[in-house]
C-alpha atoms as a PDB file:
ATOM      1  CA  UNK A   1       0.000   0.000   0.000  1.00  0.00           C
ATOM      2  CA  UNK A   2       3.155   2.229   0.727  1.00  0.00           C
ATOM      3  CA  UNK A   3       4.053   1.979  -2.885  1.00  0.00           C
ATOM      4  CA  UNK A   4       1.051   2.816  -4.175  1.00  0.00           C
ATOM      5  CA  UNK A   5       0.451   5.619  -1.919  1.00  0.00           C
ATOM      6  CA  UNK A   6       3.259   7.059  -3.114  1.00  0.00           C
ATOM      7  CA  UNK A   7       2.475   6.710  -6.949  1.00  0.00           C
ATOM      8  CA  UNK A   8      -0.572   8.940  -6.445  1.00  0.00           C
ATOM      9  CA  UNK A   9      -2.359   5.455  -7.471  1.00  0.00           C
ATOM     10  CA  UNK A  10      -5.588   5.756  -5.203  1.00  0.00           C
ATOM     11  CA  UNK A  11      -6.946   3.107  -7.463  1.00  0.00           C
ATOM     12  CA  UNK A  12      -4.756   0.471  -5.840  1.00  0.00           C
ATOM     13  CA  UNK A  13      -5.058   1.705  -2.406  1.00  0.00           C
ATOM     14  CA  UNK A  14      -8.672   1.071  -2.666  1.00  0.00           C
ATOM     15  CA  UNK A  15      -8.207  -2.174  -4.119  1.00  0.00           C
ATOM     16  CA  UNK A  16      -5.485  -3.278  -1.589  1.00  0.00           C
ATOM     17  CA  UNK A  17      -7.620  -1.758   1.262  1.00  0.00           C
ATOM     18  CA  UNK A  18     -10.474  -4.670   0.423  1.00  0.00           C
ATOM     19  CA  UNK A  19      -8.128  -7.488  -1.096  1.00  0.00           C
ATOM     20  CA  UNK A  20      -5.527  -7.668   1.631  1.00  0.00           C
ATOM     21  CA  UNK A  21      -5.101  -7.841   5.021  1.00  0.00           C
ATOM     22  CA  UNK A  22      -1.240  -6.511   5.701  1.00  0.00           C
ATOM     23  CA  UNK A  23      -2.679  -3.010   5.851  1.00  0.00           C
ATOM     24  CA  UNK A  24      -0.201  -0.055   6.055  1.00  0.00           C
ATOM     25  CA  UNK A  25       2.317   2.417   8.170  1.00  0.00           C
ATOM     26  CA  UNK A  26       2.238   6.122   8.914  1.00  0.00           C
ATOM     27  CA  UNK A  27       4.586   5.347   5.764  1.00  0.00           C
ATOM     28  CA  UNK A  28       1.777   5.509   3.668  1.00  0.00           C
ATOM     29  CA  UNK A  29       0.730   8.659   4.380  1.00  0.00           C
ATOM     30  CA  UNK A  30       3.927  10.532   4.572  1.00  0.00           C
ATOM     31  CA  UNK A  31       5.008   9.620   1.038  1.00  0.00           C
ATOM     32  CA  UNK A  32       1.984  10.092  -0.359  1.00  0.00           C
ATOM     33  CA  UNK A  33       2.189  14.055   1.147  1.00  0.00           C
ATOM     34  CA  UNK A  34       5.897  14.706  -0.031  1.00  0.00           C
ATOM     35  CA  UNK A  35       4.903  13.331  -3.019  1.00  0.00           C
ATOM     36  CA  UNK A  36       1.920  15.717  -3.119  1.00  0.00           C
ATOM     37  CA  UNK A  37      -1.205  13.166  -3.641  1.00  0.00           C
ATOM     38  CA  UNK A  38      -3.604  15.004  -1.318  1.00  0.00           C
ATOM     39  CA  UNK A  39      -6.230  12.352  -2.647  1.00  0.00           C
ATOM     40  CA  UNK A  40      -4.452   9.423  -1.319  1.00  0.00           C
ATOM     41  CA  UNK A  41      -3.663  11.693   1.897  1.00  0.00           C
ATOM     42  CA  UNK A  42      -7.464  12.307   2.224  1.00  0.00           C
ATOM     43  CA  UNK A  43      -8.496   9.109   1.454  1.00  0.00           C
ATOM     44  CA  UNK A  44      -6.005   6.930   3.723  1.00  0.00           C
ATOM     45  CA  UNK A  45      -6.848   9.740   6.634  1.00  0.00           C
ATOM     46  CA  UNK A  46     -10.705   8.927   6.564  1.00  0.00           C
ATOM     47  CA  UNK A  47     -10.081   4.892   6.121  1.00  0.00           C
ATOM     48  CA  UNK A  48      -7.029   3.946   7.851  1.00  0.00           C
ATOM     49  CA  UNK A  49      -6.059   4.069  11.448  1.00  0.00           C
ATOM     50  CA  UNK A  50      -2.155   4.799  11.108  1.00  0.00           C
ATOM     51  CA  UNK A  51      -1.957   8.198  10.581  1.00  0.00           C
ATOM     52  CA  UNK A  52       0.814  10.221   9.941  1.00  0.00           C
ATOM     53  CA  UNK A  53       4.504  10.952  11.510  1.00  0.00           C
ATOM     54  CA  UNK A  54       6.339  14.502  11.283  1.00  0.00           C
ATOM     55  CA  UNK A  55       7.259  13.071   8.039  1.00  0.00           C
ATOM     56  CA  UNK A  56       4.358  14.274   6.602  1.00  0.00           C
ATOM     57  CA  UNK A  57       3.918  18.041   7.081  1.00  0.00           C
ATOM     58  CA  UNK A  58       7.948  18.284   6.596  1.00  0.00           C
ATOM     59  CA  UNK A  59       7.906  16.893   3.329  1.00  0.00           C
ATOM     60  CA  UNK A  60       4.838  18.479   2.044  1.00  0.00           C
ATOM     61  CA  UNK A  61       6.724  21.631   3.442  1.00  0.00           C
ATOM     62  CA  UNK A  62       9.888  20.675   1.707  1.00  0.00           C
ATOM     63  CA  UNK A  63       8.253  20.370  -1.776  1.00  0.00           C
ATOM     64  CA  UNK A  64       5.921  23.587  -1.345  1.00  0.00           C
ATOM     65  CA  UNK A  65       2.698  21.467  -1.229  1.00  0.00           C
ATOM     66  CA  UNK A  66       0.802  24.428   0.970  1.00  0.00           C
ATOM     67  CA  UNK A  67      -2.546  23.342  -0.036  1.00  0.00           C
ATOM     68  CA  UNK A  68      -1.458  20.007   1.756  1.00  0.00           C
ATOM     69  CA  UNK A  69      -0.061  21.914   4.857  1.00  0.00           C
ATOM     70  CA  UNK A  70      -3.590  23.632   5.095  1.00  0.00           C
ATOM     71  CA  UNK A  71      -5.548  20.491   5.482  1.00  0.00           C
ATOM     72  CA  UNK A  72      -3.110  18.517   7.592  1.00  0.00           C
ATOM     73  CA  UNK A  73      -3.166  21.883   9.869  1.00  0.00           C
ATOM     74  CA  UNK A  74      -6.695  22.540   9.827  1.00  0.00           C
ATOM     75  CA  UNK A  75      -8.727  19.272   9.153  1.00  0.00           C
ATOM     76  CA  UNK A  76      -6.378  16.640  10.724  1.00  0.00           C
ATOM     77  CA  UNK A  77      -3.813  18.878  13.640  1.00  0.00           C
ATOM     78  CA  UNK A  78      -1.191  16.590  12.209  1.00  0.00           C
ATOM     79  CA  UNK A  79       2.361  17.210  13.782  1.00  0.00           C
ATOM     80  CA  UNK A  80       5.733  18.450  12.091  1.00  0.00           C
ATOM     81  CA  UNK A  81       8.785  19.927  12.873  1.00  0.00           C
ATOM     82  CA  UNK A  82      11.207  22.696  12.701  1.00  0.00           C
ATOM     83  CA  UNK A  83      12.613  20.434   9.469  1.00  0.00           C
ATOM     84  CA  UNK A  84       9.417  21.704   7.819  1.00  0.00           C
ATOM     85  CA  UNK A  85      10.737  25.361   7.770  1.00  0.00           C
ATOM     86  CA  UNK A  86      14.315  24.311   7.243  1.00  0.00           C
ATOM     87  CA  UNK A  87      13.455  22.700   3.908  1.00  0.00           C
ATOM     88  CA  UNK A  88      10.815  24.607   2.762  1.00  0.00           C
ATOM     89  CA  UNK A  89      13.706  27.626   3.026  1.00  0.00           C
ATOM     90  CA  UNK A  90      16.282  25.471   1.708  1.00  0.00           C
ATOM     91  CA  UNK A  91      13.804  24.948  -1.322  1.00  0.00           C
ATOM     92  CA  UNK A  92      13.094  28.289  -1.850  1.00  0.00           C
ATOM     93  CA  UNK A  93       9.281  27.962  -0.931  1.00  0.00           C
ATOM     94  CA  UNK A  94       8.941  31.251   0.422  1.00  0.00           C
ATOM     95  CA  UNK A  95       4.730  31.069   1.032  1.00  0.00           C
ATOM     96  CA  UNK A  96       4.942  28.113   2.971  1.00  0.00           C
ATOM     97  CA  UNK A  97       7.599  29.342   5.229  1.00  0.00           C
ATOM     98  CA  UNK A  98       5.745  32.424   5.853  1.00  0.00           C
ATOM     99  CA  UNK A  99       2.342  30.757   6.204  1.00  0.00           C
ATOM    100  CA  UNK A 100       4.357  28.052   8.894  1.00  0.00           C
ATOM    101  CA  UNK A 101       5.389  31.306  10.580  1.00  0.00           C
ATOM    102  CA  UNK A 102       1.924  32.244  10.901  1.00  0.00           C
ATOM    103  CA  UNK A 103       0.163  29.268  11.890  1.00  0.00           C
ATOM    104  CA  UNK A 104       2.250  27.002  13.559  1.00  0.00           C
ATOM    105  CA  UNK A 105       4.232  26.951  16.771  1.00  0.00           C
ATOM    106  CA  UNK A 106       7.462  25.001  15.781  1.00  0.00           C
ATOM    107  CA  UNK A 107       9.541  27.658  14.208  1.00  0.00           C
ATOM    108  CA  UNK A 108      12.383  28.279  13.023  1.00  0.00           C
ATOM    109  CA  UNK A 109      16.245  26.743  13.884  1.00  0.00           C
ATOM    110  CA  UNK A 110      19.695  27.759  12.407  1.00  0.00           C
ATOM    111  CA  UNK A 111      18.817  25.019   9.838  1.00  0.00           C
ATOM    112  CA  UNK A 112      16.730  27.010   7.885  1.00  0.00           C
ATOM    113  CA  UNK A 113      18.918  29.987   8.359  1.00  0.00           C
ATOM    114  CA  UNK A 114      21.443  27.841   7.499  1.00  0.00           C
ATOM    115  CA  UNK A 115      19.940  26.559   4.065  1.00  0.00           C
ATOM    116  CA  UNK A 116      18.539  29.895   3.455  1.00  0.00           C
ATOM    117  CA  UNK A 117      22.477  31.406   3.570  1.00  0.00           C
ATOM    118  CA  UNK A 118      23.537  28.331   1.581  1.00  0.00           C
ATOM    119  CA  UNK A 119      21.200  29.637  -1.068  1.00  0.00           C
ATOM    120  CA  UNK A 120      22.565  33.114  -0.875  1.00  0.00           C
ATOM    121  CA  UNK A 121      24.563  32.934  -3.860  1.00  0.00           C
ATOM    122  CA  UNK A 122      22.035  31.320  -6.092  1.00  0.00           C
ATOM    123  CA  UNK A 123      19.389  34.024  -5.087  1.00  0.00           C
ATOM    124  CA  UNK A 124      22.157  36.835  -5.460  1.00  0.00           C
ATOM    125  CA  UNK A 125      22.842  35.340  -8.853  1.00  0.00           C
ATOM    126  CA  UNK A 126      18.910  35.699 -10.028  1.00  0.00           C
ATOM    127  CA  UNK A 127      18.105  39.058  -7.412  1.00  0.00           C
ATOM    128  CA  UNK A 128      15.570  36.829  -5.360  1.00  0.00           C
ATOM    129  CA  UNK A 129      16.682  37.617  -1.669  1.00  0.00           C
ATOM    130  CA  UNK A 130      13.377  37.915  -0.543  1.00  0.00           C
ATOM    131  CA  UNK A 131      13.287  34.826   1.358  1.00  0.00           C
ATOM    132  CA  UNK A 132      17.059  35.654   2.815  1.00  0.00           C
ATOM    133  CA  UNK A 133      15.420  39.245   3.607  1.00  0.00           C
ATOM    134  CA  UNK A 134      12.164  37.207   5.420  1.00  0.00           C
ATOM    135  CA  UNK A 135      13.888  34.895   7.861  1.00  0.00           C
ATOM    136  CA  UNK A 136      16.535  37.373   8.869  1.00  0.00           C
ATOM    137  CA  UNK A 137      14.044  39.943   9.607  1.00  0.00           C
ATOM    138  CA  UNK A 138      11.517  37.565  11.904  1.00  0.00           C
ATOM    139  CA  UNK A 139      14.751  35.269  13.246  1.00  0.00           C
ATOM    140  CA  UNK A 140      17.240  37.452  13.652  1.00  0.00           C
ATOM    141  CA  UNK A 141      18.692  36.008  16.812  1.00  0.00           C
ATOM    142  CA  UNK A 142      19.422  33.188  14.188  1.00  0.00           C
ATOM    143  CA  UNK A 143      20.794  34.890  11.484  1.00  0.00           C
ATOM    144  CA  UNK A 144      24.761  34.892  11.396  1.00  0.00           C
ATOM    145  CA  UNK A 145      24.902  38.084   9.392  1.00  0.00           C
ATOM    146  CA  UNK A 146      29.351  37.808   9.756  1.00  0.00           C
ATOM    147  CA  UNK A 147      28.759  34.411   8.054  1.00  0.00           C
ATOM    148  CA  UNK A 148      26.859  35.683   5.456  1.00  0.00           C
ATOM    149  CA  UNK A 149      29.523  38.760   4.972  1.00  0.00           C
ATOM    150  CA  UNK A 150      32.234  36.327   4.717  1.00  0.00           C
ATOM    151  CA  UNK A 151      30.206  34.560   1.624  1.00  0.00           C
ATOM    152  CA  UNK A 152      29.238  37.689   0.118  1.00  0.00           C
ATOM    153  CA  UNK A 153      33.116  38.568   0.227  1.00  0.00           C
ATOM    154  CA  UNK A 154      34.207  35.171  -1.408  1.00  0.00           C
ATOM    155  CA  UNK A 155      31.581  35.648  -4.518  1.00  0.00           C
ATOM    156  CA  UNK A 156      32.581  39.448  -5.002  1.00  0.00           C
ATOM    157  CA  UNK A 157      29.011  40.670  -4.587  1.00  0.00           C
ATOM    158  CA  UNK A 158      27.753  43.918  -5.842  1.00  0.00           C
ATOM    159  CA  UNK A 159      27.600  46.216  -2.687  1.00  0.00           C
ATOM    160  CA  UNK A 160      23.759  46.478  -3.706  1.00  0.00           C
ATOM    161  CA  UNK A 161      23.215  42.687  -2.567  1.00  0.00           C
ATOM    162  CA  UNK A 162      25.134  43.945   1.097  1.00  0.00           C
ATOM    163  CA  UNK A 163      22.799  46.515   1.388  1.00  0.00           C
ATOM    164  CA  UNK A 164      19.481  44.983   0.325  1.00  0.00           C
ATOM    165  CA  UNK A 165      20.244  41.968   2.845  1.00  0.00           C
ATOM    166  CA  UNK A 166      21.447  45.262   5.391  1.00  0.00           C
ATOM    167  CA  UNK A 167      24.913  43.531   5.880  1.00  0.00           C
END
């Protein structure tokens, strides 16, 4: 059922969910939610038991499946952690870290400052420093602005990208 959770293939889950008796783990769900297939999500949440692990919301997160976040959140209270921020920074999803900012209670760590940071060149290299400009302004006490100098200083960055990120 794992597999074909995480195929999207709500087909099969249906047909393994009345032809066999092995059933399924929180597995099923999480894949199925990184993988975006909020059918299967939906489906296994109102016909299996398991549930869900962390898993779940942090890969949605990771992949910028908000519309997924928003149900888990709202119809379900499933868990995650601060790895949903982290990789949903480090991905360059910029909505769903704000909208984890808003609604959820787990925050932010130096992870996703760190994977934000890490990105700093690629975003200097297209002008997209919003989401840099985002978590330093709400997590300052996480942002290590003498790192970030040092990296600016190694790629020879326009004084413009200094100032826009206020370095």
């Amino acid at each position: 059922m794992e597999y074909a959770a995480a195929r999207g293939d709500i087909a099969a889950v249906k047909w393994l969910r009345v032809t066999r008796s092995e059933g399924c783990s929180t597995h099923a769900i999480d894949i199925a939610a990184r993988q975006g297939h909020i059918t299967v999500v939906q489906w296994l949440s109102e016909n299996r038991s398991e549930g869900c692990s962390t898993l779940a919301m942090d890969g949605a997160a990771a992949m910028g499946y908000l519309d997924m976040l928003k149900w888990f959140h709202d119809l379900v209270g499933a868990p995650c952690t601060t790895h949903a921020m982290a990789w949903a920074a480090e991905n360059d999803r910029h909505d769903v870290v704000e909208w984890l900012h808003r609604n959820r209670s787990e925050g932010c760590t130096e992870a996703a400052m760190d994977a934000a940071a890490g990105r700093v060149d690629w975003h200097a290299d297209f002008g997209e420093l919003e989401i840099v400009q985002w978590l330093k302004f709400f997590y300052l006490g996480l942002f290590d602005v003498s790192a970030v100098r040092g990296y600016a200083a190694t790629r020879a960055w326009p004084s413009a990208i200094a100032q826009t990120l206020e370095l």
